[in-house]
N, C-alpha and C. Protein backbone atom coordinates (compact mmCIF):
# COMPACT_ATOMS: atom_id res chain seq x y z
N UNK A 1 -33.41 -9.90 70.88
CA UNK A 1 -33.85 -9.72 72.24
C UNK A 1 -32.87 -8.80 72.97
N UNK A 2 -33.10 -7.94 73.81
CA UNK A 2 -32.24 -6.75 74.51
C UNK A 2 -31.94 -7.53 75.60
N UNK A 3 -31.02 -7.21 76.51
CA UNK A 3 -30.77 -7.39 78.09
C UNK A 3 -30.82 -6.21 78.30
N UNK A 4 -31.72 -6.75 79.99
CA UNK A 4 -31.97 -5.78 80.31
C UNK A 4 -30.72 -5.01 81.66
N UNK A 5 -30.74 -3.95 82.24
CA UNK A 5 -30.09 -2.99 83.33
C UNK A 5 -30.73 -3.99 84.60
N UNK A 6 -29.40 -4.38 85.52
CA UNK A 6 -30.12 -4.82 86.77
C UNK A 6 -29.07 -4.42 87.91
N UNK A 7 -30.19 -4.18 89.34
CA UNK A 7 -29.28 -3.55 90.50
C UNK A 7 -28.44 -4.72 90.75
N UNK A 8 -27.52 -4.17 91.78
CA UNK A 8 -26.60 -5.07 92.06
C UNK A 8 -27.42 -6.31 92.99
N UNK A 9 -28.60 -6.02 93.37
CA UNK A 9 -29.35 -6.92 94.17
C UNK A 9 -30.21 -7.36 93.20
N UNK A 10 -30.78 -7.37 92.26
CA UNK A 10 -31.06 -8.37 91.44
C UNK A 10 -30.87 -9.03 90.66
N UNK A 11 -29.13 -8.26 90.41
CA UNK A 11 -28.02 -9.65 89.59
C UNK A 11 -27.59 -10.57 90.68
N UNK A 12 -27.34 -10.32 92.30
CA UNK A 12 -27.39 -11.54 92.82
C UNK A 12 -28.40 -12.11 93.18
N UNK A 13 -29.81 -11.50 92.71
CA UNK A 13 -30.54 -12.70 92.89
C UNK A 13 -30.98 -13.75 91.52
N UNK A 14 -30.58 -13.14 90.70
CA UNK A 14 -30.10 -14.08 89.20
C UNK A 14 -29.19 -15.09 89.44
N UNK A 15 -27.99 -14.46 89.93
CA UNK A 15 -26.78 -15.27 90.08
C UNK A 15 -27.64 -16.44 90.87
N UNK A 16 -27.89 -16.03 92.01
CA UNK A 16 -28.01 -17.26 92.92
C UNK A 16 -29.41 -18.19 92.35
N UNK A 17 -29.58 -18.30 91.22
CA UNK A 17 -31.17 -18.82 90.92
C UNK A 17 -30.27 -19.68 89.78
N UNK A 18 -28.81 -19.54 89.83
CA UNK A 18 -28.22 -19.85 88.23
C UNK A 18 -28.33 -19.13 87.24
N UNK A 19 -28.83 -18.25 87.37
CA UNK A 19 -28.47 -17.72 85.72
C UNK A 19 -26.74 -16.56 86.01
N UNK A 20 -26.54 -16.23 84.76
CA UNK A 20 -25.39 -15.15 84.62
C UNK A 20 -25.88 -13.87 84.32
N UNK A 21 -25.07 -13.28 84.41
CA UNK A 21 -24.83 -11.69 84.24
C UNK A 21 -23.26 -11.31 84.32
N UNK A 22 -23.90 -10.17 83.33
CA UNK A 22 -23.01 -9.39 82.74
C UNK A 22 -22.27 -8.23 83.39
N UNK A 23 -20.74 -7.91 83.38
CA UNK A 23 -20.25 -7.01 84.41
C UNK A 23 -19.46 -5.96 83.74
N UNK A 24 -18.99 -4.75 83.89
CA UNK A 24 -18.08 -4.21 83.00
C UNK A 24 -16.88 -4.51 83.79
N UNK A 25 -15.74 -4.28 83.20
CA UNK A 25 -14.48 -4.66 83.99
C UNK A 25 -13.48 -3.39 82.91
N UNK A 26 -12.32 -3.40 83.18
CA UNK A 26 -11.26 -2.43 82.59
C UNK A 26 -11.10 -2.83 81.30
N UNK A 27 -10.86 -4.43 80.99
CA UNK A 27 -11.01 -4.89 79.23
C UNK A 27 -11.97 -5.08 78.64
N UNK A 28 -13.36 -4.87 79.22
CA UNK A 28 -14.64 -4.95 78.33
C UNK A 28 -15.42 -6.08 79.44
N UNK A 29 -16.82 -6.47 79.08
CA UNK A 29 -18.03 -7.07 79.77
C UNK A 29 -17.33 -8.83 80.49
N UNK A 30 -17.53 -8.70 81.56
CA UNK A 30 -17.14 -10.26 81.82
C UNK A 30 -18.42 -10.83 82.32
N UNK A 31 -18.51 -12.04 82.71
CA UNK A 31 -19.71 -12.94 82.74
C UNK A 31 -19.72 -13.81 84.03
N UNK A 32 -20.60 -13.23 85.06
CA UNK A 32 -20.72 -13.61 86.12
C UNK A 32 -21.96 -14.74 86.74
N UNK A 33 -21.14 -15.63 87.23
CA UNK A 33 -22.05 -17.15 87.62
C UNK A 33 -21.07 -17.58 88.46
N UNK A 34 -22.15 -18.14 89.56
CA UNK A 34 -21.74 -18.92 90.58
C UNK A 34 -21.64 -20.38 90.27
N UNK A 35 -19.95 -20.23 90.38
CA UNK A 35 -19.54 -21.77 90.01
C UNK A 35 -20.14 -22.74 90.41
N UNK A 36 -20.61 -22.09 92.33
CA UNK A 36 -20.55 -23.81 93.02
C UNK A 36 -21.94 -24.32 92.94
N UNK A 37 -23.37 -23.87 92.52
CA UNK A 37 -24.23 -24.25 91.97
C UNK A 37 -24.17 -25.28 91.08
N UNK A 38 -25.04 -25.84 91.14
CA UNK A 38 -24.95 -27.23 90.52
C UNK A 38 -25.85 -26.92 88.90
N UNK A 39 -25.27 -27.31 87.79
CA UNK A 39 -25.66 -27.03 86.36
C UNK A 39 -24.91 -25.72 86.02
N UNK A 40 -24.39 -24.91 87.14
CA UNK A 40 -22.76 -24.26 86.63
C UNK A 40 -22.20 -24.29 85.69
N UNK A 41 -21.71 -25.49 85.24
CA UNK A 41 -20.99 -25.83 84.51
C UNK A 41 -21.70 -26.26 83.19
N UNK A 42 -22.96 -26.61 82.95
CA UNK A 42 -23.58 -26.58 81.53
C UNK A 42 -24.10 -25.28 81.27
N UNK A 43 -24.41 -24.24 82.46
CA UNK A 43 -24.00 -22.55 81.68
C UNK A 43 -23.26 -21.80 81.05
N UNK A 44 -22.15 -22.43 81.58
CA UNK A 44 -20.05 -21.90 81.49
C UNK A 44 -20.60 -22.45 79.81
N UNK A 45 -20.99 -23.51 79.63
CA UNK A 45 -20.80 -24.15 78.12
C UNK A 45 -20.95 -23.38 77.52
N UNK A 46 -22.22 -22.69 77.23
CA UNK A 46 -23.19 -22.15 76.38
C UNK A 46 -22.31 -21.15 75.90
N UNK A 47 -21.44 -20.41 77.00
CA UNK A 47 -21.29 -19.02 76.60
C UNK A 47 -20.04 -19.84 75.91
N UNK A 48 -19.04 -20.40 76.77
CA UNK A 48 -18.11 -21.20 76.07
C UNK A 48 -17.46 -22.36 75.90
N UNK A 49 -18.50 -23.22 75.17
CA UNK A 49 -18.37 -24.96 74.27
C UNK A 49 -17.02 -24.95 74.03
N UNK A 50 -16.12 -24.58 73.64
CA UNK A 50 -14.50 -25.10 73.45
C UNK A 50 -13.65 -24.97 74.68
N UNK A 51 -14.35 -23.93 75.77
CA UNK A 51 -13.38 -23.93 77.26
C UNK A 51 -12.58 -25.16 77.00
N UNK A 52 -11.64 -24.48 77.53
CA UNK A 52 -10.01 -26.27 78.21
C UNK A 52 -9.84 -25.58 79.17
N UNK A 53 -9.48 -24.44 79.38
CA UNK A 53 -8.92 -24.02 80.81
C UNK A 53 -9.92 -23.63 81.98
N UNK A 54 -9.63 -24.09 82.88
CA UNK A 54 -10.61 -23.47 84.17
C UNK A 54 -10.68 -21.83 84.37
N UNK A 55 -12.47 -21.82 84.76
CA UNK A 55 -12.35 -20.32 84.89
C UNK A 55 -12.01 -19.54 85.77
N UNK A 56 -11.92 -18.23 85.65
CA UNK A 56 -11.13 -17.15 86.33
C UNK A 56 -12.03 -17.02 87.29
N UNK A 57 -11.86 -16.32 88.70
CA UNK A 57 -12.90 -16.26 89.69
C UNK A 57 -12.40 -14.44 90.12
N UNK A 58 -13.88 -13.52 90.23
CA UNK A 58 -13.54 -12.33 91.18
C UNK A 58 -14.01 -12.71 92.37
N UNK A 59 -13.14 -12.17 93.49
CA UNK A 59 -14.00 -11.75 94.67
C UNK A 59 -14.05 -10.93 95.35
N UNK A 60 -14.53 -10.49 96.20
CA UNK A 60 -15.30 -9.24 97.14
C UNK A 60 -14.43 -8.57 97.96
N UNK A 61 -13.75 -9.86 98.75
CA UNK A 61 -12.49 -9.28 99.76
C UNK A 61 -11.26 -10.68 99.89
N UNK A 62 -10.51 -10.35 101.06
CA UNK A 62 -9.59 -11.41 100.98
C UNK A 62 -10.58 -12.77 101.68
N UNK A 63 -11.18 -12.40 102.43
CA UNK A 63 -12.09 -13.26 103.12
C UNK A 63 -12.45 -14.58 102.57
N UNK A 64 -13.13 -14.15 101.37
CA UNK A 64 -13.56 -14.95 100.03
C UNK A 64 -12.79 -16.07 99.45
N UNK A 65 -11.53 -15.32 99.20
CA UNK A 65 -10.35 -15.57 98.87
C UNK A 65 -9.95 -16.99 99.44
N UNK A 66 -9.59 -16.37 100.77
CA UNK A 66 -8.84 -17.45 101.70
C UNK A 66 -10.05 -18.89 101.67
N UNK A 67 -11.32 -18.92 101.46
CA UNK A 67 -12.57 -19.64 101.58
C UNK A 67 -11.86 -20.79 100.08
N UNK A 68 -11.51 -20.09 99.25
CA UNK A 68 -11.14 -20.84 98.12
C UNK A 68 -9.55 -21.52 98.25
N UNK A 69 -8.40 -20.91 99.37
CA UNK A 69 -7.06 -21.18 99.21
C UNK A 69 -6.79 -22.01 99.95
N UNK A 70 -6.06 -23.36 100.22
CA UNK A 70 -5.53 -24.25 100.87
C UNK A 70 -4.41 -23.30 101.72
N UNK A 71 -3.49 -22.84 101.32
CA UNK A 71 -2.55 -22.76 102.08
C UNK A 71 -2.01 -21.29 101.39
N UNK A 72 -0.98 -20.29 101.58
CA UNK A 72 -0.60 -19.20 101.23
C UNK A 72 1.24 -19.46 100.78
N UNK A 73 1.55 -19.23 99.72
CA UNK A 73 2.85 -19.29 100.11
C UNK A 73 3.51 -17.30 100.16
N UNK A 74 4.77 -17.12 100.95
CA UNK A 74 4.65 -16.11 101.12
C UNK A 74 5.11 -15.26 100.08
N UNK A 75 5.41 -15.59 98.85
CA UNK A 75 5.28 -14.99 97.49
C UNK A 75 4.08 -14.87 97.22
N UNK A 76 2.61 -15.53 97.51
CA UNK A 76 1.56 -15.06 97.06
C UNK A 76 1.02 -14.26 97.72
N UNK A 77 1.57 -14.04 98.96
CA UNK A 77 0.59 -13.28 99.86
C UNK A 77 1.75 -11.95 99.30
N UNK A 78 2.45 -11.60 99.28
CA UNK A 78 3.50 -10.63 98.60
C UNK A 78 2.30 -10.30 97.35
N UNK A 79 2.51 -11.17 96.30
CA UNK A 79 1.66 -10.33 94.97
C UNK A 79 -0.15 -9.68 95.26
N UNK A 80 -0.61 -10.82 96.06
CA UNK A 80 -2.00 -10.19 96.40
C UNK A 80 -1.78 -8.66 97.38
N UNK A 81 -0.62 -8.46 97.92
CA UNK A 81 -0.61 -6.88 98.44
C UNK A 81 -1.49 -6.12 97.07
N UNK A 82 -1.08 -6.37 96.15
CA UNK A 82 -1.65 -5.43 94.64
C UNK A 82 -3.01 -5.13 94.83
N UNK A 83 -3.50 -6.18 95.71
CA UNK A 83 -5.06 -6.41 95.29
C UNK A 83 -5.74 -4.93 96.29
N UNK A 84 -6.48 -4.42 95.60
CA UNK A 84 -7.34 -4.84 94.67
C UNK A 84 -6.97 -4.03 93.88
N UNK A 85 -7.05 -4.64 92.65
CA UNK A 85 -6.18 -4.57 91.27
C UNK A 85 -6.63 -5.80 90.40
N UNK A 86 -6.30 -5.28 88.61
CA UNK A 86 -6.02 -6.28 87.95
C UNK A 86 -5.33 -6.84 87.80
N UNK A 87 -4.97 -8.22 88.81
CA UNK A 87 -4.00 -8.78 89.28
C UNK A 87 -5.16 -10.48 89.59
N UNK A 88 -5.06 -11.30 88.70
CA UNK A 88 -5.16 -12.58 89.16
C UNK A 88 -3.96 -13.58 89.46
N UNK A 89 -4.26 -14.07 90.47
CA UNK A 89 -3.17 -15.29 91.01
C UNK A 89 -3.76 -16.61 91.07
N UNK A 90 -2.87 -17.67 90.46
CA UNK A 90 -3.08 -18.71 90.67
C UNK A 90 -2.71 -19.39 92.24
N UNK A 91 -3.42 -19.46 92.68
CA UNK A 91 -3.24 -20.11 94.11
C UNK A 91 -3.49 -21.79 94.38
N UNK A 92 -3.11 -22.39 95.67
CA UNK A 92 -3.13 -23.58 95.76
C UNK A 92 -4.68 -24.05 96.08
N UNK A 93 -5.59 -24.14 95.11
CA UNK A 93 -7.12 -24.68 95.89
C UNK A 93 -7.36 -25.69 97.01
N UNK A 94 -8.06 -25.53 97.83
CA UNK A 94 -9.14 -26.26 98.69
C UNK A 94 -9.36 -27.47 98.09
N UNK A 95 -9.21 -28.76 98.19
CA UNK A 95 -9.83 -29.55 97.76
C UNK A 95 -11.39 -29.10 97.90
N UNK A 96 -11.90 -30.09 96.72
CA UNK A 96 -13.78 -30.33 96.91
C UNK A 96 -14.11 -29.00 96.21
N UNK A 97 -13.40 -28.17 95.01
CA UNK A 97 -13.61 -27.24 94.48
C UNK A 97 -14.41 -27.76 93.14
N UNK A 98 -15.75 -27.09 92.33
CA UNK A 98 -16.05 -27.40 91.05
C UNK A 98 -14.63 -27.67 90.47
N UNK A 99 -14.34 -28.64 89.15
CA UNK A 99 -13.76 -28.95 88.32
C UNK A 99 -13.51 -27.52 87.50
N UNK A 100 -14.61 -26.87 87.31
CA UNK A 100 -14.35 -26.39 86.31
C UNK A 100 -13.76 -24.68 86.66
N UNK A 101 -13.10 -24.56 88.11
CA UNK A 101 -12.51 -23.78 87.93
C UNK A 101 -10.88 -24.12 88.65
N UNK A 102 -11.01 -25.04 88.70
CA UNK A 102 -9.31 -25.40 88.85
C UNK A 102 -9.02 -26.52 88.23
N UNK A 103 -7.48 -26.14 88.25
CA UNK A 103 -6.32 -26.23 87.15
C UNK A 103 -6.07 -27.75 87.59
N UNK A 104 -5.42 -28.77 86.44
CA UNK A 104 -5.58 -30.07 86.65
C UNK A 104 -3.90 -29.92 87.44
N UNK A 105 -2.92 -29.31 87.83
CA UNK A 105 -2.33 -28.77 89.09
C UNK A 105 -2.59 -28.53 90.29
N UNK A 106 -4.03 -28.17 90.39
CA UNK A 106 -4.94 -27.93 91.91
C UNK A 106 -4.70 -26.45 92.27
N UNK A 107 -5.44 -25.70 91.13
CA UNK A 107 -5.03 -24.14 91.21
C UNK A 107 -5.72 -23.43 90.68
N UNK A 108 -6.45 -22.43 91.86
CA UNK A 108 -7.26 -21.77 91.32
C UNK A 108 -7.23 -20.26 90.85
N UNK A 109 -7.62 -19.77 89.91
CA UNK A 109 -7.27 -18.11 89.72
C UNK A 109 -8.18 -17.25 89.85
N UNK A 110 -7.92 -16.39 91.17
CA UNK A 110 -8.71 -15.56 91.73
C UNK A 110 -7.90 -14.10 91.65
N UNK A 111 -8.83 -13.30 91.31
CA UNK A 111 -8.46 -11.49 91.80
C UNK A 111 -9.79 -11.02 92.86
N UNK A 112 -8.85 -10.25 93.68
CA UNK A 112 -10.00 -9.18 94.13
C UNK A 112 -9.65 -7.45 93.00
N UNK A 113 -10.82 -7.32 91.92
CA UNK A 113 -10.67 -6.46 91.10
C UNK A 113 -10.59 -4.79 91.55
N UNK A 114 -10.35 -4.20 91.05
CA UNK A 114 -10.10 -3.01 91.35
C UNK A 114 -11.30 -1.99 91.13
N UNK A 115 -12.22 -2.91 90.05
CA UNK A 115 -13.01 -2.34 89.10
C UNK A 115 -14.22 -1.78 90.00
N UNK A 116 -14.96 -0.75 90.19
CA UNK A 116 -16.15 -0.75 91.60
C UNK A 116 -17.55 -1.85 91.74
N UNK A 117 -17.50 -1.78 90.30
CA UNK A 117 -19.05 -2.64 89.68
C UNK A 117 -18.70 -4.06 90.07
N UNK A 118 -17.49 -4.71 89.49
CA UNK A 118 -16.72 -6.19 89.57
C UNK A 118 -17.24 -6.50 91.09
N UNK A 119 -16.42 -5.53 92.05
CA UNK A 119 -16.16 -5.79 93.04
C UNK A 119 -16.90 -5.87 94.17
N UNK A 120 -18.09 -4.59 94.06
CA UNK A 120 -19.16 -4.59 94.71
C UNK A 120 -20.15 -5.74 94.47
N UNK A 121 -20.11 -6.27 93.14
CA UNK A 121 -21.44 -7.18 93.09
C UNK A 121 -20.67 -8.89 93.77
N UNK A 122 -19.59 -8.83 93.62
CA UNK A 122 -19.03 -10.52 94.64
C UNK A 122 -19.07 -10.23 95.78
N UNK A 123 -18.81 -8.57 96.23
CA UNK A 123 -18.81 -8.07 97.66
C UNK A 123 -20.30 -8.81 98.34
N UNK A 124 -21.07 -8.09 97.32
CA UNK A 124 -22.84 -8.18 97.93
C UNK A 124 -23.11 -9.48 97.92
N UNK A 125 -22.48 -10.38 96.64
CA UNK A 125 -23.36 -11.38 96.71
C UNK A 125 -22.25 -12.61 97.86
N UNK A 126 -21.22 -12.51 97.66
CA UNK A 126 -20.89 -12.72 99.21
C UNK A 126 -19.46 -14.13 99.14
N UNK A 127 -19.93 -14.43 98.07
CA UNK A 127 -18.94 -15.41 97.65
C UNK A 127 -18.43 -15.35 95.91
N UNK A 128 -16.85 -16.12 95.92
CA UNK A 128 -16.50 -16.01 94.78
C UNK A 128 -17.53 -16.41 92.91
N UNK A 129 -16.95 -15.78 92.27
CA UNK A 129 -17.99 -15.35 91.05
C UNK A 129 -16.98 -15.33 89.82
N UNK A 130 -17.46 -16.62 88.83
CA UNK A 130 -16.94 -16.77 87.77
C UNK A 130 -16.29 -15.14 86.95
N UNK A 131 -15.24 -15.13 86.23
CA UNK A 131 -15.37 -13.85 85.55
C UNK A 131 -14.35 -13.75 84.37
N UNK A 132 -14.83 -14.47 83.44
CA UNK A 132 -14.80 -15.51 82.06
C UNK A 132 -15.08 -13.82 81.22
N UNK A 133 -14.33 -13.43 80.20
CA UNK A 133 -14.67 -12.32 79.53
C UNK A 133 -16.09 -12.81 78.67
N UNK A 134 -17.06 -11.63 78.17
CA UNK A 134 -18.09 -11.90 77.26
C UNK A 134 -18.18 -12.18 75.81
N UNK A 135 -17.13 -13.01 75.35
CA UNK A 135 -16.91 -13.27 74.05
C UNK A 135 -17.24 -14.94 73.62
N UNK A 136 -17.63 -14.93 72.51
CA UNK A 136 -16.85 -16.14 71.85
C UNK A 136 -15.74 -16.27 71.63
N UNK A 137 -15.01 -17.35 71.81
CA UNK A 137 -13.60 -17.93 71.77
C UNK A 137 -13.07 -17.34 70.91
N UNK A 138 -12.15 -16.46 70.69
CA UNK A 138 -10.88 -15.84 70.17
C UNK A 138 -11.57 -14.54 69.89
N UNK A 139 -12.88 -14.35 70.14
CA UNK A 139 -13.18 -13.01 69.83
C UNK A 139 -12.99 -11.52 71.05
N UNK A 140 -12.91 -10.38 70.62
CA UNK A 140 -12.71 -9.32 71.51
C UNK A 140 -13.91 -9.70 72.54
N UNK A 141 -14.08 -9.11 73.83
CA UNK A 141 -14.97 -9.43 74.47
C UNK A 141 -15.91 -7.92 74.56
N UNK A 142 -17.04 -8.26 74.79
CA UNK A 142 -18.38 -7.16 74.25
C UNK A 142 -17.84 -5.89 75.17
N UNK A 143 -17.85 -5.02 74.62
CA UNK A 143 -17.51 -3.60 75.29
C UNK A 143 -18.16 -2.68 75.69
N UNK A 144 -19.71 -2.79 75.15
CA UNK A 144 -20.86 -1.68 74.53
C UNK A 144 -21.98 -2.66 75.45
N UNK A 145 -23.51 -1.56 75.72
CA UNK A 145 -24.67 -2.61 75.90
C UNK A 145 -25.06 -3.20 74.57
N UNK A 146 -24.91 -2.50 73.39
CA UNK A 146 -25.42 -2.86 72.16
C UNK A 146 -24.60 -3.95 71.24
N UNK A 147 -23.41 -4.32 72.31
CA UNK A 147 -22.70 -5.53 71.65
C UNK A 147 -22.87 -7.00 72.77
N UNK A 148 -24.01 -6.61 73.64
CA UNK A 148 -24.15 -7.74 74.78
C UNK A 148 -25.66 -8.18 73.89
N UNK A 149 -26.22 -8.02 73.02
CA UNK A 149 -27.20 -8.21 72.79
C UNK A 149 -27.45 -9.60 72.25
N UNK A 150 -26.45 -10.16 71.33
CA UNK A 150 -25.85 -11.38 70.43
C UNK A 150 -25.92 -12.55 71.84
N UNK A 151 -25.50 -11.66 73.24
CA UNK A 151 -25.42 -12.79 74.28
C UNK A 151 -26.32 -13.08 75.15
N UNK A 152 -27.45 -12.23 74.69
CA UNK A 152 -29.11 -12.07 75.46
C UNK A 152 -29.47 -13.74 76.09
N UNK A 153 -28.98 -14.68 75.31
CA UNK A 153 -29.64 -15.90 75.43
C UNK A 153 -29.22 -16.84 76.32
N UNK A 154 -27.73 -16.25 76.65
CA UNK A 154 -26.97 -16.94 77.96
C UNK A 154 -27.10 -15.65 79.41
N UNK A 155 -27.83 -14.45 79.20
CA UNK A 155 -27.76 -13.65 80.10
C UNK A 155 -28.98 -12.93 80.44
N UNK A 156 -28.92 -13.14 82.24
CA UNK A 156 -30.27 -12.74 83.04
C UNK A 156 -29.87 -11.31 82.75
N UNK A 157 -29.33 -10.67 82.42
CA UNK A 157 -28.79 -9.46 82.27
C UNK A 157 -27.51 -8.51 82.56
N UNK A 158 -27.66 -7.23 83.09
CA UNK A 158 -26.20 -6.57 83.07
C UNK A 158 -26.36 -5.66 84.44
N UNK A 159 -25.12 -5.19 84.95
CA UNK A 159 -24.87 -4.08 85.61
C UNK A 159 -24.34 -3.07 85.03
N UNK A 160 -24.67 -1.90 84.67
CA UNK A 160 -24.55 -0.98 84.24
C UNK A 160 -22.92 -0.29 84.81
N UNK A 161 -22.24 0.47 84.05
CA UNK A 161 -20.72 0.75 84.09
C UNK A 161 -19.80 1.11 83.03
N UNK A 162 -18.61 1.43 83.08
CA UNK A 162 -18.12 1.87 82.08
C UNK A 162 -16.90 0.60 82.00
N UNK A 163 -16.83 0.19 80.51
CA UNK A 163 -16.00 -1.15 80.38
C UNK A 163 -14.51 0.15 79.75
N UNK A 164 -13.49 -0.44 79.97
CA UNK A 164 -12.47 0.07 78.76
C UNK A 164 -11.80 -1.00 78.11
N UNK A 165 -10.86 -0.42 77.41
CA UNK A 165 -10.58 -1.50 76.77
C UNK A 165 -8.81 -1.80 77.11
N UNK A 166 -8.45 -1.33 77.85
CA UNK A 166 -7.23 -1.70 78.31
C UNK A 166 -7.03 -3.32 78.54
N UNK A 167 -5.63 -3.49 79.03
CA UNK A 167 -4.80 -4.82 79.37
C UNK A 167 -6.03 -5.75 79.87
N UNK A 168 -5.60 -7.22 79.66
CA UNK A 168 -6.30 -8.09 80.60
C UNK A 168 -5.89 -8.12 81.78
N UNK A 169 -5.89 -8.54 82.41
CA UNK A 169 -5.36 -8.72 84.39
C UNK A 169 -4.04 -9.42 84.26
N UNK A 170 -3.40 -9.26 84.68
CA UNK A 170 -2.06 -9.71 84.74
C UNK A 170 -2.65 -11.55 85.74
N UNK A 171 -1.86 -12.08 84.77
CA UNK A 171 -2.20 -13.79 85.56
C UNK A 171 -0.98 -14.29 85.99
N UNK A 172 -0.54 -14.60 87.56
CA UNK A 172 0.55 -15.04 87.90
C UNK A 172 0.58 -16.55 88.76
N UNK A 173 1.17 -17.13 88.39
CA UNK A 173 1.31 -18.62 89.26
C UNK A 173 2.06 -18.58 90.26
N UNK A 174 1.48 -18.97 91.23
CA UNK A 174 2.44 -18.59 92.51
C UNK A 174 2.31 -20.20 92.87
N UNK A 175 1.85 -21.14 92.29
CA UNK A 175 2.17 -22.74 92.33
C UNK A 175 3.43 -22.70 92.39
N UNK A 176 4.63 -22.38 91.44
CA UNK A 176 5.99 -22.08 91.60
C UNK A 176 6.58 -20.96 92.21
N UNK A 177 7.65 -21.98 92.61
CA UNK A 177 8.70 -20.72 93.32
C UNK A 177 10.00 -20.84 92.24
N UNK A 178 10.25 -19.09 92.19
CA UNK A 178 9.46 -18.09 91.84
C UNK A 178 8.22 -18.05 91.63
N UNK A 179 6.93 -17.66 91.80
CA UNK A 179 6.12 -16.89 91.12
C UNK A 179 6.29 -17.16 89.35
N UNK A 180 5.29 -17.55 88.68
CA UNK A 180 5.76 -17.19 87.30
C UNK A 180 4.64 -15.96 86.51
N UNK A 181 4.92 -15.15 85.69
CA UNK A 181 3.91 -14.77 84.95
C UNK A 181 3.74 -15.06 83.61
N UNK A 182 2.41 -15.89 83.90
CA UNK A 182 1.27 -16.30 82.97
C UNK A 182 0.98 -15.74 81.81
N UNK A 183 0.50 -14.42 82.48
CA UNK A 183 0.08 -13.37 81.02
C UNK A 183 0.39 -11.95 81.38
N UNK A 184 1.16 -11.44 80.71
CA UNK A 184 1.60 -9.58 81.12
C UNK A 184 0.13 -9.00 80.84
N UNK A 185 -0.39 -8.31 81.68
CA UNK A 185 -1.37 -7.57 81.57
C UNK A 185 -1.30 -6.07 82.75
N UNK A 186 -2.07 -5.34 82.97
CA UNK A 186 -2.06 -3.91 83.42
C UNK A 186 -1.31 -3.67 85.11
N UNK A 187 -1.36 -4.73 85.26
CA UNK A 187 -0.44 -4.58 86.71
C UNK A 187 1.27 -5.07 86.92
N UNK A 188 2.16 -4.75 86.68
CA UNK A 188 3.36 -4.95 86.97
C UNK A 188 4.22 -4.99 88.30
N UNK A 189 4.14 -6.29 88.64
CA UNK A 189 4.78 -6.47 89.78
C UNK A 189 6.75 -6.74 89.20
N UNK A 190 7.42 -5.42 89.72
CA UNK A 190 8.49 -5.34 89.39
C UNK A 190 9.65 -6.47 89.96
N UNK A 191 9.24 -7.34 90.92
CA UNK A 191 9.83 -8.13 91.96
C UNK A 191 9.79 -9.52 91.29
N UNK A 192 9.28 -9.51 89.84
CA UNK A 192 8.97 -10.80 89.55
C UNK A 192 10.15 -10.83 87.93
């Protein structure tokens, strides 16, 4: 079965009906669903049954952002200067957040991406948006339309874009002071 090409207004009207879609990003296709929908989380399965860690969230602007953050410490508001960039931060969540995207710490990891496609479609659709790479567990994540095809069965479809295959997003915890980094990826904050 193919997936099919969809505007940015009819992947959020997928999104918001529950289903996912597909995004390009700088390391290859990521997989976009609205967490706070309810059966969320038996979609997240499908694509990935072994998840342990909570998922990654893009969003649109800081706006979004702050909608998801309890409180700022001023090392995080320091690393989000990066944004927009591939730059996710673990921040202090909001209580009353899905489970399944924060950390059993109370921490959620959000970027505003750099990417235009990423960014415009959380922009449009208005609130934060799962963004879980398009793979099976330990595998590269789909890079090509002709390698999203295997994932036709978890996806209302795609936004069209150019994926590369560079760094993942740099992941930093700003739960601690210092700041810690998580995972070295394409953004280097030299201060850390």
């Amino acid at each position: 079965m193919n997936v099919s090409e969809l505007s940015i207004e009819e992947a959020c009207q997928r999104i918001a009906s529950g289903q996912a879609v597909a995004f390009p990003t700088a390391c290859g296709y990521g997989y976009a669903l609205d967490p706070f929908l309810a059966g969320a989380e038996a979609v997240m399965s499908r694509l990935k049954p072994d998840r342990r860690d909570p998922v990654g969230l893009i969003a649109g602007d800081l706006q979004a952002v702050d909608r998801l953050v309890e409180d700022w410490s001023q090392a995080a508001r320091r690393c989000a200067e990066s944004w927009p960039g591939e730059l996710t931060l673990v921040l202090r969540a909001v209580s009353g957040l899905p489970t399944m995207i924060v950390s059993e710490l109370g921490g959620v990891a959000v970027r505003i991406p750099d990417g235009s496609v990423a960014r415009a479609l959380a922009h449009r659709y208005g609130s934060a948006l799962t963004a879980t790479s398009l793979n099976q567990t330990g595998q590269k994540p789909a890079q090509t339309i002709a390698e999203l095809t295997p994932f036709s069965s978890v996806l209302a479809g795609y936004l069209a874009g150019a994926c590369a295959s560079e760094l993942p997003s740099t992941l930093v915890d700003t739960l601690v002071d210092p700041p810690q980094v998580l995972r070295a990826g394409s953004v280097v904050l030299p201060w850390l």
